[in-house]
PDB file of N, CA and C in Angstrom:
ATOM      1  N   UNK A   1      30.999  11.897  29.215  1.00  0.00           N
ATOM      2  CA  UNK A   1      29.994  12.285  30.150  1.00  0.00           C
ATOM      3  C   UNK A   1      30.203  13.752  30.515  1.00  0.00           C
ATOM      4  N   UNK A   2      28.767  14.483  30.890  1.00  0.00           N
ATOM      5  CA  UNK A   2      28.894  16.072  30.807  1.00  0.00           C
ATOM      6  C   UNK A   2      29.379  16.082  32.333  1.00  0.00           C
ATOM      7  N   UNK A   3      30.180  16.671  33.131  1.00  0.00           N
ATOM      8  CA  UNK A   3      30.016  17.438  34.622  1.00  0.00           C
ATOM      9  C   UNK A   3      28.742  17.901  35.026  1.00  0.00           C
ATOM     10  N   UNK A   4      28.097  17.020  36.270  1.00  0.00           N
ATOM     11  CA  UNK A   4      26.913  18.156  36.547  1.00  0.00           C
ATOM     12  C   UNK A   4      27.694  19.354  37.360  1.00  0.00           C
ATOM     13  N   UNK A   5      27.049  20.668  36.930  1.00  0.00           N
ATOM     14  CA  UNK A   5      27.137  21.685  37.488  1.00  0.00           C
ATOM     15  C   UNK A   5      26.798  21.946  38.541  1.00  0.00           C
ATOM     16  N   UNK A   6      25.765  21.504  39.707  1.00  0.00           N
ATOM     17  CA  UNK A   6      25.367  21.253  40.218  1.00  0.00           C
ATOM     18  C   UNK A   6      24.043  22.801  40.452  1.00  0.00           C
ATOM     19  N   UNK A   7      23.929  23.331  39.034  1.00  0.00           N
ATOM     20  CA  UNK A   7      22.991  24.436  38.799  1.00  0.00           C
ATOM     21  C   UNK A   7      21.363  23.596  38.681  1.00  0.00           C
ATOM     22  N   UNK A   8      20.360  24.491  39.498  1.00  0.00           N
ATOM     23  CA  UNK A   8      19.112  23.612  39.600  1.00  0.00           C
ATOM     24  C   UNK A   8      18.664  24.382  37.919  1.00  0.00           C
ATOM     25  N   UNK A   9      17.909  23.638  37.167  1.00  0.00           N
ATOM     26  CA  UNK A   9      17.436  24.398  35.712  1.00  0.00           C
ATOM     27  C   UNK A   9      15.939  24.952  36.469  1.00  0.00           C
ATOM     28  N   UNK A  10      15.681  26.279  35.909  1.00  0.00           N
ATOM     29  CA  UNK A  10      14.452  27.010  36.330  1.00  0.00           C
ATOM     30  C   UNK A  10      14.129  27.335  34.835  1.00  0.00           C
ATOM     31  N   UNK A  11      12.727  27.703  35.199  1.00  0.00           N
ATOM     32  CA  UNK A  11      11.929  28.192  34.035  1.00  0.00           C
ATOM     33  C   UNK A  11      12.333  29.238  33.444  1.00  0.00           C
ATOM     34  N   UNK A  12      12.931  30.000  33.912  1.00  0.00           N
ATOM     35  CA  UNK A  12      12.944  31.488  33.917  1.00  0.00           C
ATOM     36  C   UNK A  12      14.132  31.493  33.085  1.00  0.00           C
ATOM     37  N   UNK A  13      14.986  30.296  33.202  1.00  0.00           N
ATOM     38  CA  UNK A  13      16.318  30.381  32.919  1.00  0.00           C
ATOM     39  C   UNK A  13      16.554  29.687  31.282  1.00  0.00           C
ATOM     40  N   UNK A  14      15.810  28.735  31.114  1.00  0.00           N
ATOM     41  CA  UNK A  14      15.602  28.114  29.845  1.00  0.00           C
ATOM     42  C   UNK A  14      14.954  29.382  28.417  1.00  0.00           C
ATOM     43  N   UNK A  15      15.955  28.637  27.586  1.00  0.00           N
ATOM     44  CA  UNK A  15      15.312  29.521  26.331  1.00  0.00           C
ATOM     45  C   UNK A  15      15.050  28.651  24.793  1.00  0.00           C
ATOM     46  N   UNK A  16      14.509  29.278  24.919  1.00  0.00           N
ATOM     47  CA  UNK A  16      13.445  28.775  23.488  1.00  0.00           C
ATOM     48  C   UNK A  16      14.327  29.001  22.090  1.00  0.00           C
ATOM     49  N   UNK A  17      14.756  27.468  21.337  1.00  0.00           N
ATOM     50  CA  UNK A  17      15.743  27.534  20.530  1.00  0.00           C
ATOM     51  C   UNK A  17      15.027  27.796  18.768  1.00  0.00           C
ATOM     52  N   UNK A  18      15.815  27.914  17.940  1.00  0.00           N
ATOM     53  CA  UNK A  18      14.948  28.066  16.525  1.00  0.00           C
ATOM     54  C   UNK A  18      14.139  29.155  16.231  1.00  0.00           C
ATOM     55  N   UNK A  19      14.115  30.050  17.224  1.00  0.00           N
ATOM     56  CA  UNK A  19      12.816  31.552  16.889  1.00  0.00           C
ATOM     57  C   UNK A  19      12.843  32.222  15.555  1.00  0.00           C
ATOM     58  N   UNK A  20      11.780  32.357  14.766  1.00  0.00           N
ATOM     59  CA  UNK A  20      11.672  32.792  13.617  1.00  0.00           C
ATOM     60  C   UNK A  20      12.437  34.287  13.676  1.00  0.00           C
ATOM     61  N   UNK A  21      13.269  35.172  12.371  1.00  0.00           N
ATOM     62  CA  UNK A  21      13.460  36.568  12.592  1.00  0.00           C
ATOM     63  C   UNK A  21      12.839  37.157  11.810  1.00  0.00           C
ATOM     64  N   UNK A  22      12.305  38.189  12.342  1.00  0.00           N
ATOM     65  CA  UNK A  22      11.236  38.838  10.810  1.00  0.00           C
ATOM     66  C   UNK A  22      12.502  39.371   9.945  1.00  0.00           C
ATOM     67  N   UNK A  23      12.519  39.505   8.692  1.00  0.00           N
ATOM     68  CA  UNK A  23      12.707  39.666   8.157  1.00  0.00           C
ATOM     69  C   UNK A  23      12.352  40.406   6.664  1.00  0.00           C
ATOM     70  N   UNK A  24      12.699  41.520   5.641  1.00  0.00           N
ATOM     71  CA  UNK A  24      12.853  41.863   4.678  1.00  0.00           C
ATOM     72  C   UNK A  24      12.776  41.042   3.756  1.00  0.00           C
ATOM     73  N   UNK A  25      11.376  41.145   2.958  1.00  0.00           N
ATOM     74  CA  UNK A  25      11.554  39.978   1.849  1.00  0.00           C
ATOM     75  C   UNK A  25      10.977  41.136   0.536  1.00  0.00           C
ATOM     76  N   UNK A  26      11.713  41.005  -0.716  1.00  0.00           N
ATOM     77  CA  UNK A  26      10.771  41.552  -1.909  1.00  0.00           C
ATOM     78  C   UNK A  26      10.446  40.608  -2.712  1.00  0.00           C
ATOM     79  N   UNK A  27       9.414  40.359  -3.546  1.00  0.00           N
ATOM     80  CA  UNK A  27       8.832  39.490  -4.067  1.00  0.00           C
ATOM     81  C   UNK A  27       8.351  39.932  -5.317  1.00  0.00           C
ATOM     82  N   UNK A  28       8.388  38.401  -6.107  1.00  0.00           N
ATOM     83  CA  UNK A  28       8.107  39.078  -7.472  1.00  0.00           C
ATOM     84  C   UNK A  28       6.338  39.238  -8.048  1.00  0.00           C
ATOM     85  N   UNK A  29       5.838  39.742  -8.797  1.00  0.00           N
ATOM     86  CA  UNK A  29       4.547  39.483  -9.003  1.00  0.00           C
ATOM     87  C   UNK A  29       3.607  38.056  -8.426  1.00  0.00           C
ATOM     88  N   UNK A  30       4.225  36.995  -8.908  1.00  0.00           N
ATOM     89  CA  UNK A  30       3.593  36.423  -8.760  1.00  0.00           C
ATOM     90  C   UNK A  30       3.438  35.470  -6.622  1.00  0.00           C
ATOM     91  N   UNK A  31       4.445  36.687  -5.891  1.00  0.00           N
ATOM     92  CA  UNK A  31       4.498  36.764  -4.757  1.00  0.00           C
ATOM     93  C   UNK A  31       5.773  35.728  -4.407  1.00  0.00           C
ATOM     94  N   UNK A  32       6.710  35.357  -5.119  1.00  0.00           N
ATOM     95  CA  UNK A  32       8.129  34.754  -4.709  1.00  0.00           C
ATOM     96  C   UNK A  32       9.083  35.379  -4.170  1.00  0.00           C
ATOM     97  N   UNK A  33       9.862  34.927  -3.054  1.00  0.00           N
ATOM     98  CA  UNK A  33      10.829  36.020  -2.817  1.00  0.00           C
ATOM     99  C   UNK A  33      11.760  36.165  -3.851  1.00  0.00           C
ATOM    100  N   UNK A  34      12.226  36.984  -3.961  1.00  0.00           N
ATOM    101  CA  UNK A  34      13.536  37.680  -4.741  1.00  0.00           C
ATOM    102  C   UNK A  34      14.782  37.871  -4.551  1.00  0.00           C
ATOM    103  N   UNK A  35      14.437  38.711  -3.410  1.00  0.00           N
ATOM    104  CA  UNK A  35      15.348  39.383  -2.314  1.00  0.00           C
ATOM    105  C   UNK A  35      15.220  39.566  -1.251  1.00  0.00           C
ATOM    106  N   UNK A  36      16.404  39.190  -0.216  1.00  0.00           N
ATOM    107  CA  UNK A  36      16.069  39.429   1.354  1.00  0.00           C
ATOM    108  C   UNK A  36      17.099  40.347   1.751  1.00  0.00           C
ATOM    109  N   UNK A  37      16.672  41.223   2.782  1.00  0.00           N
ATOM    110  CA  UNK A  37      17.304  41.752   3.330  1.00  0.00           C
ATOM    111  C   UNK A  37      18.257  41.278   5.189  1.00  0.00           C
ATOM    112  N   UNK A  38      19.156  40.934   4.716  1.00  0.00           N
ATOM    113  CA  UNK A  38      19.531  40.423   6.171  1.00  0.00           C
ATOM    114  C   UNK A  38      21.009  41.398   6.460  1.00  0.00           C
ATOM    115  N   UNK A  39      22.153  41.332   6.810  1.00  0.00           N
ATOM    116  CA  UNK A  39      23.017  42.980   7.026  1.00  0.00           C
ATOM    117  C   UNK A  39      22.461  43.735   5.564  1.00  0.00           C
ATOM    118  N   UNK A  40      22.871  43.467   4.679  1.00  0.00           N
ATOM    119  CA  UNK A  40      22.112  43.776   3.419  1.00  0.00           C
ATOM    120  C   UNK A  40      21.868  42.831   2.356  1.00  0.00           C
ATOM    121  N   UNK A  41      20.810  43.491   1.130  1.00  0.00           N
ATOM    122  CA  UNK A  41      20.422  43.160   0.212  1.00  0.00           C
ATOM    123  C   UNK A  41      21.117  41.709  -0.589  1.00  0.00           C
ATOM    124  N   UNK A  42      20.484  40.671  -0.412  1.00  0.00           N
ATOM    125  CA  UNK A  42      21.067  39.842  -0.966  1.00  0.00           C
ATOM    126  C   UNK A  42      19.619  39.095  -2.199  1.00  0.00           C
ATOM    127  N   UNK A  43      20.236  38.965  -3.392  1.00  0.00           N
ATOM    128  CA  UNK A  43      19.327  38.436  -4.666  1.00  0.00           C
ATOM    129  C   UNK A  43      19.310  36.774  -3.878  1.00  0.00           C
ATOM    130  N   UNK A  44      17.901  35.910  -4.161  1.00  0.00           N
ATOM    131  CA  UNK A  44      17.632  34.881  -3.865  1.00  0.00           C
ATOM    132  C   UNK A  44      17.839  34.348  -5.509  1.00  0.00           C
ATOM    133  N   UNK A  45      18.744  33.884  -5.653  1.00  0.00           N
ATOM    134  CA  UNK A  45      19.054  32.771  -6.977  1.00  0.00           C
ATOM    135  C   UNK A  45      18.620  31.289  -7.100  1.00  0.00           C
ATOM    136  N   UNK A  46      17.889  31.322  -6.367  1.00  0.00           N
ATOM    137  CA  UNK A  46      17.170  29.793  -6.399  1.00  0.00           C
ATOM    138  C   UNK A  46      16.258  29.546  -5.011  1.00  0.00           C
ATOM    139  N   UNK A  47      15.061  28.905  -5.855  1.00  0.00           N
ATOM    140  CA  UNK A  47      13.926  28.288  -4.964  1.00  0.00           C
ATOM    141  C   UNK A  47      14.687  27.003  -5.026  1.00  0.00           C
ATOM    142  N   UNK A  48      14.652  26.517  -3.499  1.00  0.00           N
ATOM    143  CA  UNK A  48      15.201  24.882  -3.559  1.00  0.00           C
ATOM    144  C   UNK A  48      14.421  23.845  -3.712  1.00  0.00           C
ATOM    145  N   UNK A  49      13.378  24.563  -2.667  1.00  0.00           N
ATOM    146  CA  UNK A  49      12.082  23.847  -2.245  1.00  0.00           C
ATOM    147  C   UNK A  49      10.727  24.515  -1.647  1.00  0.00           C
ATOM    148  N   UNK A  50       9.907  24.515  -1.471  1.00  0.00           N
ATOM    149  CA  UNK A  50       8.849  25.066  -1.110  1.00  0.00           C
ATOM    150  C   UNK A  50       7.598  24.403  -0.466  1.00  0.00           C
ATOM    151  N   UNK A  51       6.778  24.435   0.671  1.00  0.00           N
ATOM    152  CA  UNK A  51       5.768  24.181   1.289  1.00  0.00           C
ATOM    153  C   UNK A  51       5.126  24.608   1.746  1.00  0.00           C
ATOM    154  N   UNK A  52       3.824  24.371   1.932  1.00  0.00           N
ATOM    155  CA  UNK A  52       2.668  24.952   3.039  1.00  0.00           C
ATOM    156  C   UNK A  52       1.970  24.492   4.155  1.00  0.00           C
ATOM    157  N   UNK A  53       2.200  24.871   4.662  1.00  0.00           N
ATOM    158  CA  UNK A  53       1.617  24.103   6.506  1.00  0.00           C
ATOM    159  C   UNK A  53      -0.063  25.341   6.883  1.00  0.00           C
ATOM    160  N   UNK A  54      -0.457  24.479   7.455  1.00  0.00           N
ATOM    161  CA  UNK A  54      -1.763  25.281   7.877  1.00  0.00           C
ATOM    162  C   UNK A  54      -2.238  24.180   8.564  1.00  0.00           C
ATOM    163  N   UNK A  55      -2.214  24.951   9.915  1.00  0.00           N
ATOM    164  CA  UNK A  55      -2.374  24.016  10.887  1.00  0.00           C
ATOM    165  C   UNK A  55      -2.561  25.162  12.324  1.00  0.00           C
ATOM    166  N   UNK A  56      -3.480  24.102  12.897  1.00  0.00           N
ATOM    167  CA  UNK A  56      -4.502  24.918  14.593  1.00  0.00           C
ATOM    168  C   UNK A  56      -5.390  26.146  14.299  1.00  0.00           C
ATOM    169  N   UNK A  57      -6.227  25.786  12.376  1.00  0.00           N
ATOM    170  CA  UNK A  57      -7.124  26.670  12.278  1.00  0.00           C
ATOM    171  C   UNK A  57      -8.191  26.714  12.921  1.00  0.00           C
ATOM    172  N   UNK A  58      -8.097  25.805  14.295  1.00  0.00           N
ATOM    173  CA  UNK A  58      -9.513  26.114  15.386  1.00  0.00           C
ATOM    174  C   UNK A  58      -9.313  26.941  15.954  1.00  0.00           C
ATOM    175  N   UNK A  59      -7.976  28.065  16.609  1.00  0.00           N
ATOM    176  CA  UNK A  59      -7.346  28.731  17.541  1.00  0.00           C
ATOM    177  C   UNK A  59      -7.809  30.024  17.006  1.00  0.00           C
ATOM    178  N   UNK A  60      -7.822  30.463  18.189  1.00  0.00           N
ATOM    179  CA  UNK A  60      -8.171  32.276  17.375  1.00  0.00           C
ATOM    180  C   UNK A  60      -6.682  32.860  16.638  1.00  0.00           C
ATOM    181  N   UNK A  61      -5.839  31.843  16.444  1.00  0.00           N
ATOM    182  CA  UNK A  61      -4.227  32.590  15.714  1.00  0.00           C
ATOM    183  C   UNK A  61      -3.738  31.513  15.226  1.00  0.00           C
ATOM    184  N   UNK A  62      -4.560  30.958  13.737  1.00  0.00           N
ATOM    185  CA  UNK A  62      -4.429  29.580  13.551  1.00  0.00           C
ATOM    186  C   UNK A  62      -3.284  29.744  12.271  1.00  0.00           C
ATOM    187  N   UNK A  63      -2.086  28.602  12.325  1.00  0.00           N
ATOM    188  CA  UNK A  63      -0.802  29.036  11.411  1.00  0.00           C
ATOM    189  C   UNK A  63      -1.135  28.877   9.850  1.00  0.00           C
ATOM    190  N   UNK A  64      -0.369  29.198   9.454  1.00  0.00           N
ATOM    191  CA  UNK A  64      -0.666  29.427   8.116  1.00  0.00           C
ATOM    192  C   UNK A  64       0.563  30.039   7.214  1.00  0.00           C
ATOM    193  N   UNK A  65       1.557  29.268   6.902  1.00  0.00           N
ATOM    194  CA  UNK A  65       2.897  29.696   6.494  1.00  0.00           C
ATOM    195  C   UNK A  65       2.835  28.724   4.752  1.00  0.00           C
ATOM    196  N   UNK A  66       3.628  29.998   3.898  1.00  0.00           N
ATOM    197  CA  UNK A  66       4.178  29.120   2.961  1.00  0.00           C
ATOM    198  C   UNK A  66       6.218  29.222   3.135  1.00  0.00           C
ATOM    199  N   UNK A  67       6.263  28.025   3.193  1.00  0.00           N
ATOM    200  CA  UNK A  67       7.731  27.920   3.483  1.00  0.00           C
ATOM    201  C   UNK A  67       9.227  28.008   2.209  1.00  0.00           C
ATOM    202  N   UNK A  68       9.708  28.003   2.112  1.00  0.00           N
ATOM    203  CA  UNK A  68      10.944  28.345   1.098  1.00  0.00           C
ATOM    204  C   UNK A  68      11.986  28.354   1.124  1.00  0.00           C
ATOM    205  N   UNK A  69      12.707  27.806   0.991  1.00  0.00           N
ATOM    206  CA  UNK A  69      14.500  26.848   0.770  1.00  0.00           C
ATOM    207  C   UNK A  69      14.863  27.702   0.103  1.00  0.00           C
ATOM    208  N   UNK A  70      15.928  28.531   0.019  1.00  0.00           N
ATOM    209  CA  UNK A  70      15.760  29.474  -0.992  1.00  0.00           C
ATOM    210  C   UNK A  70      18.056  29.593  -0.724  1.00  0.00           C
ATOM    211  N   UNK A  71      18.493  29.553  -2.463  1.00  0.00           N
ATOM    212  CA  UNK A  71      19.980  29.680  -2.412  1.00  0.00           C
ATOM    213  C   UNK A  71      20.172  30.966  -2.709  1.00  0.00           C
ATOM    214  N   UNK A  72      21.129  31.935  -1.776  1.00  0.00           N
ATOM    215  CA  UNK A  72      21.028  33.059  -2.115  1.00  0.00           C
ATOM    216  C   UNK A  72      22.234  33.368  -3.116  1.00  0.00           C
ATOM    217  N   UNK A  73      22.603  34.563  -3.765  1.00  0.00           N
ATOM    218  CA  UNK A  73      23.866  35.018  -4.560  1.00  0.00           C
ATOM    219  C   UNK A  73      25.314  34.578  -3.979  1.00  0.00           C
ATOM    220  N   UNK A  74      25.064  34.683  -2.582  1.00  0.00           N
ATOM    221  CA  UNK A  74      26.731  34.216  -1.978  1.00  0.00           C
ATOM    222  C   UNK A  74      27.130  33.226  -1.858  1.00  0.00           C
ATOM    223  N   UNK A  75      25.632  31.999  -1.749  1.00  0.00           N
ATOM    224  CA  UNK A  75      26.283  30.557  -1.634  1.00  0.00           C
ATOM    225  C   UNK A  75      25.582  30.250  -0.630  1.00  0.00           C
ATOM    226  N   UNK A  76      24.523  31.586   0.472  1.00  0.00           N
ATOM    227  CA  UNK A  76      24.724  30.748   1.597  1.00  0.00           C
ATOM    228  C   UNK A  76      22.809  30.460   1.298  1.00  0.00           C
ATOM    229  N   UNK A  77      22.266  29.279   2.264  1.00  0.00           N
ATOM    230  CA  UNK A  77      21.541  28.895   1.998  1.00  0.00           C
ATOM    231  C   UNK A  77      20.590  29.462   3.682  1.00  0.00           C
ATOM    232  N   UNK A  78      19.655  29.705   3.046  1.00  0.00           N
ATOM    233  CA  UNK A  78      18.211  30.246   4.327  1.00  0.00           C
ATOM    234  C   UNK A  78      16.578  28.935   4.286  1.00  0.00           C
ATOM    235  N   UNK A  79      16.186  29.466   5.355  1.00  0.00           N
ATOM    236  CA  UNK A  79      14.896  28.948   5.309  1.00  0.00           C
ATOM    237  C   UNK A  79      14.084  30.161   5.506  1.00  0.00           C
ATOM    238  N   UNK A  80      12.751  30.422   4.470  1.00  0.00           N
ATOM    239  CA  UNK A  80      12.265  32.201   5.035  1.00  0.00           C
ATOM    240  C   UNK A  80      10.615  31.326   4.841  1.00  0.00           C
ATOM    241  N   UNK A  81       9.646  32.095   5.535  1.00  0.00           N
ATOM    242  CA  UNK A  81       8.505  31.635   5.415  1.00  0.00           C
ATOM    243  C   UNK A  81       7.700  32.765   5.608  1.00  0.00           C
ATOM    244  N   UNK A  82       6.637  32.863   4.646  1.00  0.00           N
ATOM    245  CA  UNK A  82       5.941  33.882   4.963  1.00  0.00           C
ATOM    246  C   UNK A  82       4.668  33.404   5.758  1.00  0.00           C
ATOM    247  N   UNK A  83       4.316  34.352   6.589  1.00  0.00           N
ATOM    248  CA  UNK A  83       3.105  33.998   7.271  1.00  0.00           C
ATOM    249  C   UNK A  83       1.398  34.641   6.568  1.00  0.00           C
ATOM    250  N   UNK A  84       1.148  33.730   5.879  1.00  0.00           N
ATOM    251  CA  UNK A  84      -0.394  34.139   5.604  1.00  0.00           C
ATOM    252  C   UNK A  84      -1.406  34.883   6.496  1.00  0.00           C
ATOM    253  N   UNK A  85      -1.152  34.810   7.690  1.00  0.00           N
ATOM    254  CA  UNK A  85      -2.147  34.989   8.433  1.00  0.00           C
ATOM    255  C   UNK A  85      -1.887  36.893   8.364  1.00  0.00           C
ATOM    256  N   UNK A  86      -0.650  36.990   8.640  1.00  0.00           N
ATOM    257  CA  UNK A  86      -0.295  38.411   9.246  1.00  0.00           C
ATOM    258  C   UNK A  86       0.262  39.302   7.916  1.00  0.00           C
ATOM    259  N   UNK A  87       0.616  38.274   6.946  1.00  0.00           N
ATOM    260  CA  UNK A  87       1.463  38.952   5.896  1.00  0.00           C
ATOM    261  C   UNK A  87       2.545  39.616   6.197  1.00  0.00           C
ATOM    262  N   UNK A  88       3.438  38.606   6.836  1.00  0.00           N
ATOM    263  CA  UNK A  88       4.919  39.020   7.325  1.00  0.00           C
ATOM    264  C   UNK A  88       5.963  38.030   7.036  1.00  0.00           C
ATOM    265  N   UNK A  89       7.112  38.161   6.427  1.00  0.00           N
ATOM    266  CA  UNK A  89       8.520  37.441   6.270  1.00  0.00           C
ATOM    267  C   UNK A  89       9.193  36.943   7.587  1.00  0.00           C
ATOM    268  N   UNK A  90       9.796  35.800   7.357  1.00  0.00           N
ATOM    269  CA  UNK A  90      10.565  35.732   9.287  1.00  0.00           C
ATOM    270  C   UNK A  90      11.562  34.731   8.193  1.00  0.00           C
ATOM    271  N   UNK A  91      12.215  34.789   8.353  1.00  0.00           N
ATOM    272  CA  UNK A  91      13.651  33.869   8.818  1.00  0.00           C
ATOM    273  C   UNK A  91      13.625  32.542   9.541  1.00  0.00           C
ATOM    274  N   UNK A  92      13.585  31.302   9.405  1.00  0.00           N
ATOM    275  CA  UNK A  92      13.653  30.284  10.290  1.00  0.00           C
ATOM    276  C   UNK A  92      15.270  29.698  10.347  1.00  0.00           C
ATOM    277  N   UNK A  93      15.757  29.773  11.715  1.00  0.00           N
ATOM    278  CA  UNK A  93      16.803  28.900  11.882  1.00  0.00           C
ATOM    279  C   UNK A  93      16.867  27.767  12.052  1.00  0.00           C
ATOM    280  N   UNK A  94      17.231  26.565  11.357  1.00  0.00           N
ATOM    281  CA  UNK A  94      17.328  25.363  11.472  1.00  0.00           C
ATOM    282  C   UNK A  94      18.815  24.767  12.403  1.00  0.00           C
TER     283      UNK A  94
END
């Protein structure tokens, strides 16, 4: 069992977990990533998996991501998604 702290939780105080990071992506012709840039340049050596979500196209900022599992050169593994709408790379933390 946790200790209550006896801290009241406020709005102000809560934060929003998982936030996408934009991110550096190069891509190959046919628009795959390649390479991301995160401290630096790392080659993407494997698509794992891939999807597309498009969803709340009633909203005036309706989503529109293709998503990507992607194994990089070092071993370590990312989630990057590009956003259709804006044509921008982000980073998702899982």
């Amino acid at each position: 069992m946790v200790a209550d702290t006896g801290k009241t939780l406020r709005a102000d105080t809560l934060k929003p977990v998982n936030l996408p990071e934009p991110v550096q992506v190069e891509e190959s012709q046919p628009g795959l990533p390649v390479m991301v840039k995160l401290k630096r340049r790392q080659r993407i050596i494997a698509i794992e998996d891939r999807w597309r979500i498009d969803d709340e196209w009633w909203r005036a900022e309706p989503i529109s991501r293709f998503y990507y599992a992607v194994l990089l050169g070092s071993g370590q593994r990312l989630v990057l998604y590009k956003d259709l709408v804006k044509n921008e790379w982000y980073r998702q933390t899982i």
